[in-house]
N, C-alpha and C. Protein backbone atom coordinates (compact mmCIF):
# COMPACT_ATOMS: atom_id res chain seq x y z
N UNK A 1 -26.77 -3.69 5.29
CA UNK A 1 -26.27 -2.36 5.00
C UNK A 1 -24.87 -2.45 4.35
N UNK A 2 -24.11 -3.31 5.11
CA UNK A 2 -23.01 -3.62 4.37
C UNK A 2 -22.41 -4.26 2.79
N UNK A 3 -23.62 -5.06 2.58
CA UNK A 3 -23.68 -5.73 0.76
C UNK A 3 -24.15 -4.04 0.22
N UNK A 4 -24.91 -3.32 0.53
CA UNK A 4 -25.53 -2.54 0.19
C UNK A 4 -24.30 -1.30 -0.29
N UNK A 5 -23.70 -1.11 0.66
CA UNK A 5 -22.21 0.07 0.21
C UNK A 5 -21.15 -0.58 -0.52
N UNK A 6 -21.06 -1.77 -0.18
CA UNK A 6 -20.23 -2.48 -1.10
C UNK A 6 -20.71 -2.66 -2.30
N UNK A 7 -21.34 -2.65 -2.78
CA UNK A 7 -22.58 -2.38 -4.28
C UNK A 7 -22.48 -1.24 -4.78
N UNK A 8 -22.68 -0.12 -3.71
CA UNK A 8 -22.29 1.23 -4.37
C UNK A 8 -20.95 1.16 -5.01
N UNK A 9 -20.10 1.12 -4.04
CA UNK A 9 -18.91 1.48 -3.90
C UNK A 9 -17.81 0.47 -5.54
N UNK A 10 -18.23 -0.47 -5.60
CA UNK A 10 -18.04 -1.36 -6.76
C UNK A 10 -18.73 -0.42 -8.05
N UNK A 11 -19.93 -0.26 -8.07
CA UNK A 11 -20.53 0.32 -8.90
C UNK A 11 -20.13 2.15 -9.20
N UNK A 12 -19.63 2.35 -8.48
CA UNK A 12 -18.89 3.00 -8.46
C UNK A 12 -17.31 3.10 -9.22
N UNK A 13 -16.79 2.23 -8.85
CA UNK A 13 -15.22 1.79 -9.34
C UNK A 13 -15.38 1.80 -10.78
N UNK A 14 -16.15 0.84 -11.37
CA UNK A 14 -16.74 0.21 -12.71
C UNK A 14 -16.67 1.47 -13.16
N UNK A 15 -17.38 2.58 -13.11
CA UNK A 15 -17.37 4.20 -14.07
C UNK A 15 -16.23 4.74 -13.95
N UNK A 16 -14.98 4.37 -13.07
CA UNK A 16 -13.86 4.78 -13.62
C UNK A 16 -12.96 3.72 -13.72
N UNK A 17 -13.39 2.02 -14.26
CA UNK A 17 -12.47 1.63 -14.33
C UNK A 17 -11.60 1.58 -15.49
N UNK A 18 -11.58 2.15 -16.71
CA UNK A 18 -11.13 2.11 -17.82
C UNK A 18 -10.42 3.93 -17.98
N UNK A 19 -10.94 4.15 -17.44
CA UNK A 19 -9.84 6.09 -17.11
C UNK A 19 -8.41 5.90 -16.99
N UNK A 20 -7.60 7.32 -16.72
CA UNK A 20 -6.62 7.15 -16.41
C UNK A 20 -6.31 7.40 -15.34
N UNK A 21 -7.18 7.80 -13.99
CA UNK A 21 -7.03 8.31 -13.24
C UNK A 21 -7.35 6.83 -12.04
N UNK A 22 -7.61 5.47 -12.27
CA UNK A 22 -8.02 4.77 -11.61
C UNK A 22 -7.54 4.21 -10.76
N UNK A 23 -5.79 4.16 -11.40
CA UNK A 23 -4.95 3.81 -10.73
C UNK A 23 -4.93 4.61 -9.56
N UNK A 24 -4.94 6.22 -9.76
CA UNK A 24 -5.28 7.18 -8.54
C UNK A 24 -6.33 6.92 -7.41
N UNK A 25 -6.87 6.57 -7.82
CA UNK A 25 -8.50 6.78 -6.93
C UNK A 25 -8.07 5.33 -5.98
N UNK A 26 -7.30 3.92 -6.73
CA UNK A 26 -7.34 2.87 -6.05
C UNK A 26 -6.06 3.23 -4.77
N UNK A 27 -5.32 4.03 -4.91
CA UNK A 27 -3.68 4.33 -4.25
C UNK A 27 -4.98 5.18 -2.99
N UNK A 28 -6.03 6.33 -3.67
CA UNK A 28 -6.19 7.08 -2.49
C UNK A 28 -7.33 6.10 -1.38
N UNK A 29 -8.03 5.05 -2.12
CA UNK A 29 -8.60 4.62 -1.65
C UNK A 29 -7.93 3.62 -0.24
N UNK A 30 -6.67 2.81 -0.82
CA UNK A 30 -5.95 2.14 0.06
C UNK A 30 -5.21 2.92 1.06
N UNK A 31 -5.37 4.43 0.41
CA UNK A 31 -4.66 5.27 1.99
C UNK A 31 -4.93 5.77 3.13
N UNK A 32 -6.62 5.71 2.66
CA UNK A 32 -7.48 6.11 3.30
C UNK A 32 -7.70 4.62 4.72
N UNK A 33 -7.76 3.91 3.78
CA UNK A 33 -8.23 2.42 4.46
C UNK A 33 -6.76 2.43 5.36
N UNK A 34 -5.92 2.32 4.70
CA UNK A 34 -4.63 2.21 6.05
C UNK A 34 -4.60 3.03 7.27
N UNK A 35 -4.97 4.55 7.26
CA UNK A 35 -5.31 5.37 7.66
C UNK A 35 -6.03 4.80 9.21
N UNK A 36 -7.53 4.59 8.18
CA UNK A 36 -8.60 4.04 9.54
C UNK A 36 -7.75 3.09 9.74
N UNK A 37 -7.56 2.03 9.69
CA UNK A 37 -7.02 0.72 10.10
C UNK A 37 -6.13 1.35 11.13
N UNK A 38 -4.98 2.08 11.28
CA UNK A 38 -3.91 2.72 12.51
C UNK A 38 -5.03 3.24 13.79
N UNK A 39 -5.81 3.79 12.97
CA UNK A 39 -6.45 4.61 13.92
C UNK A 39 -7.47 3.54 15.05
N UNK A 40 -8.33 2.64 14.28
CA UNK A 40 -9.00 1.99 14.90
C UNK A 40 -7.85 0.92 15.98
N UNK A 41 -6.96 0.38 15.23
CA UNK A 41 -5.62 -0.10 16.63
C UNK A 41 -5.13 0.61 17.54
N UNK A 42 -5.28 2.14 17.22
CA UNK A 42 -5.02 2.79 18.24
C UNK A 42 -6.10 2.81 19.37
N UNK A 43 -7.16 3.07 19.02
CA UNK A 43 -8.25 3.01 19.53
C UNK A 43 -8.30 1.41 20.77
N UNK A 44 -8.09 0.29 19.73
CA UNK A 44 -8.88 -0.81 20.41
C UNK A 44 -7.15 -1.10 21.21
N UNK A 45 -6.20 -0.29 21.12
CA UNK A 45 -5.10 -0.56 21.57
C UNK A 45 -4.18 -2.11 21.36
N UNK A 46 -4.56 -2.06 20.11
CA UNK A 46 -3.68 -3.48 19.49
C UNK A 46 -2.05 -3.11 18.94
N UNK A 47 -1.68 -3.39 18.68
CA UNK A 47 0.19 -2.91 17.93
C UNK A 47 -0.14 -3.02 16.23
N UNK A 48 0.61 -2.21 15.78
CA UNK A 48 0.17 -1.97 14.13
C UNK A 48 1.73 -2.43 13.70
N UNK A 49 1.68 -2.94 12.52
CA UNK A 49 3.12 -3.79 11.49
C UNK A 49 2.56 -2.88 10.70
N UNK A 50 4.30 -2.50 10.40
CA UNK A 50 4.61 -1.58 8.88
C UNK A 50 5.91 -1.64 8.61
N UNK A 51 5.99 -1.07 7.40
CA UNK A 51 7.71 -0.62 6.99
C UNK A 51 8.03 0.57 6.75
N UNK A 52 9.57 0.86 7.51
CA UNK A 52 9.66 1.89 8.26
C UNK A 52 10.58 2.32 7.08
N UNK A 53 11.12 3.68 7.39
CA UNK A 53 12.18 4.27 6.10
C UNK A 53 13.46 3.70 5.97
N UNK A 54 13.43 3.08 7.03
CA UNK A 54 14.87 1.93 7.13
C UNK A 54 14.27 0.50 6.58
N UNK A 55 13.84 0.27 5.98
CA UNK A 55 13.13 -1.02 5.02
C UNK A 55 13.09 -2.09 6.52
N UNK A 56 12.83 -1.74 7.27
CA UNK A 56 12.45 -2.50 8.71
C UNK A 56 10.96 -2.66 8.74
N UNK A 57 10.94 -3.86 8.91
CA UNK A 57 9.46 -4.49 9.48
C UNK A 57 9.64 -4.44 10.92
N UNK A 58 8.29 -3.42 11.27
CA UNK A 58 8.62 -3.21 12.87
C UNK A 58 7.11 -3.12 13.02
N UNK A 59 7.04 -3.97 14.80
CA UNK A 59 5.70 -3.73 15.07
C UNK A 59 5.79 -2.92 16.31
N UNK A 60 5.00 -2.01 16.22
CA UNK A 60 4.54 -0.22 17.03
C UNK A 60 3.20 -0.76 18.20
N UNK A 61 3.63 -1.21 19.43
CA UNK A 61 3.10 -1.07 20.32
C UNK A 61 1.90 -0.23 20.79
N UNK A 62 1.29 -0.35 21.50
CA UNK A 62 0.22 0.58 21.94
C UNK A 62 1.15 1.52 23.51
N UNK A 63 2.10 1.15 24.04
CA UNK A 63 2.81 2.05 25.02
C UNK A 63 3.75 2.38 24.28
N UNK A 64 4.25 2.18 22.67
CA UNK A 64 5.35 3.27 22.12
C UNK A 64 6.57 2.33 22.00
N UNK A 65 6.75 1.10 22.30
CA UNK A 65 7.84 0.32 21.94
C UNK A 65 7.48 -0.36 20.53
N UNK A 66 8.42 -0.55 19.77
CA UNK A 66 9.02 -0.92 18.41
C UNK A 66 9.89 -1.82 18.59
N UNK A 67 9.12 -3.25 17.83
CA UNK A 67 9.95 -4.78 18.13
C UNK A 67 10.25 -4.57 16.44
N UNK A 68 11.98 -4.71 15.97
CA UNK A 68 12.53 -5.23 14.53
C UNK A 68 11.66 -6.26 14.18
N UNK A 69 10.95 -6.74 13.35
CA UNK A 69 10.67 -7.96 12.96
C UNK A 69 11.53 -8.36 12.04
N UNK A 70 11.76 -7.89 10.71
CA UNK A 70 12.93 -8.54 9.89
C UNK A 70 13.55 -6.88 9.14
N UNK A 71 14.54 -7.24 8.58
CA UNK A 71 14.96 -5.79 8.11
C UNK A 71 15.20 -6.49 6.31
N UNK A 72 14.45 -5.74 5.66
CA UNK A 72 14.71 -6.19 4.50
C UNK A 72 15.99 -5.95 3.59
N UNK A 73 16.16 -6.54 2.74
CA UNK A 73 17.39 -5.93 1.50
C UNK A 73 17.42 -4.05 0.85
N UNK A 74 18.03 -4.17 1.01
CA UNK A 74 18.11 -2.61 -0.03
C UNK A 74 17.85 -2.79 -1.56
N UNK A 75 16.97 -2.19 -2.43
CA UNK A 75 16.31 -1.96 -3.36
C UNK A 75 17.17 -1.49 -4.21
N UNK A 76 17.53 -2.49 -5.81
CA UNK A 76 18.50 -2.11 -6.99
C UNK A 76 17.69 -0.66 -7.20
N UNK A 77 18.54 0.47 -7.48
CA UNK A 77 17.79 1.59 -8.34
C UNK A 77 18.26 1.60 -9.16
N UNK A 78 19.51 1.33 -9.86
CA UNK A 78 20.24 1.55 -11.22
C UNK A 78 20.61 0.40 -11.38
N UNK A 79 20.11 -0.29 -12.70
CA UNK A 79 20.79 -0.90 -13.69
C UNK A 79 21.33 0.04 -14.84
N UNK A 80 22.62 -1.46 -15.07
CA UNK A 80 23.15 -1.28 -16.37
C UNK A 80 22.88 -1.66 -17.21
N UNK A 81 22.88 -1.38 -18.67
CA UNK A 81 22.57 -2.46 -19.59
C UNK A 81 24.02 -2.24 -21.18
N UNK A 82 24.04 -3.41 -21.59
CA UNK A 82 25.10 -3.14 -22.49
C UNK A 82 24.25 -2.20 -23.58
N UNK A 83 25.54 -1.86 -23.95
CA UNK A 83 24.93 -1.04 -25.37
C UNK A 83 24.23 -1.85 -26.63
N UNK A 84 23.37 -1.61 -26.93
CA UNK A 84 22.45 -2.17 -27.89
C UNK A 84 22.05 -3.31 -27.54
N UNK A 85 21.35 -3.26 -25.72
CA UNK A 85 20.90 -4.33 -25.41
C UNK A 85 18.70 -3.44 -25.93
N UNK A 86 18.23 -4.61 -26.23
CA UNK A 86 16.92 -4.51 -26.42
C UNK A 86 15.89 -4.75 -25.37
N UNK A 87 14.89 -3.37 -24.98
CA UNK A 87 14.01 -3.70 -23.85
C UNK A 87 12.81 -3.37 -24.39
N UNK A 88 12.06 -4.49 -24.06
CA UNK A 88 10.79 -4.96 -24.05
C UNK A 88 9.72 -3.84 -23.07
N UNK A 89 8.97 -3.27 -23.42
CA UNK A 89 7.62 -3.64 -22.32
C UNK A 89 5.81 -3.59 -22.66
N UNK A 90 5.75 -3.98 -21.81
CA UNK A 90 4.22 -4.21 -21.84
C UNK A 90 2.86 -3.40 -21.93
N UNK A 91 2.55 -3.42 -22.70
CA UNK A 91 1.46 -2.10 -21.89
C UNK A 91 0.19 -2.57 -21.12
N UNK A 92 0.08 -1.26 -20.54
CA UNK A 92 -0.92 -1.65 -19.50
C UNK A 92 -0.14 -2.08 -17.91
């Protein structure tokens, strides 16, 4: 049953993989999947790893305690660039 939805579900992808919307469908698809994934740890009562709005890797207990695992760097948002420097990009 399982080769069987995974067949759909591929065959599926393939009719929108050349759209513009694919990138969409793959973001809602992985949100969905993260989604179940919390839920089923909640369920089987395992601890779930994520990153938190404080760029903290923290793992979330099943009684509600939160162990730091590492705290990451803070993220450049602004560069500079000299004047009449030349930028490249790629498409796709």
């Amino acid at each position: 049953m399982r080769n069987l939805n995974s067949h759909r579900i591929k065959k599926g992808l393939e009719s929108v993989e050349d759209s513009k919307e694919y990138g969409v469908i793959l973001q809602e698809i992985a949100r969905e999947a993260g989604e179940e994934a919390v839920l089923e740890a909640k369920i089987l009562k395992i601890p779930i790893t994520y990153l938190n709005a404080s760029r903290q890797v923290v793992k979330e207990f099943p009684d509600g305690r939160i162990e730091i695992i590492k705290q990451l760097p803070a993220l450049k948002t602004h560069r500079s660039f000299a004047k009449g420097t030349v930028l490249y990009a790629r498409k796709g």
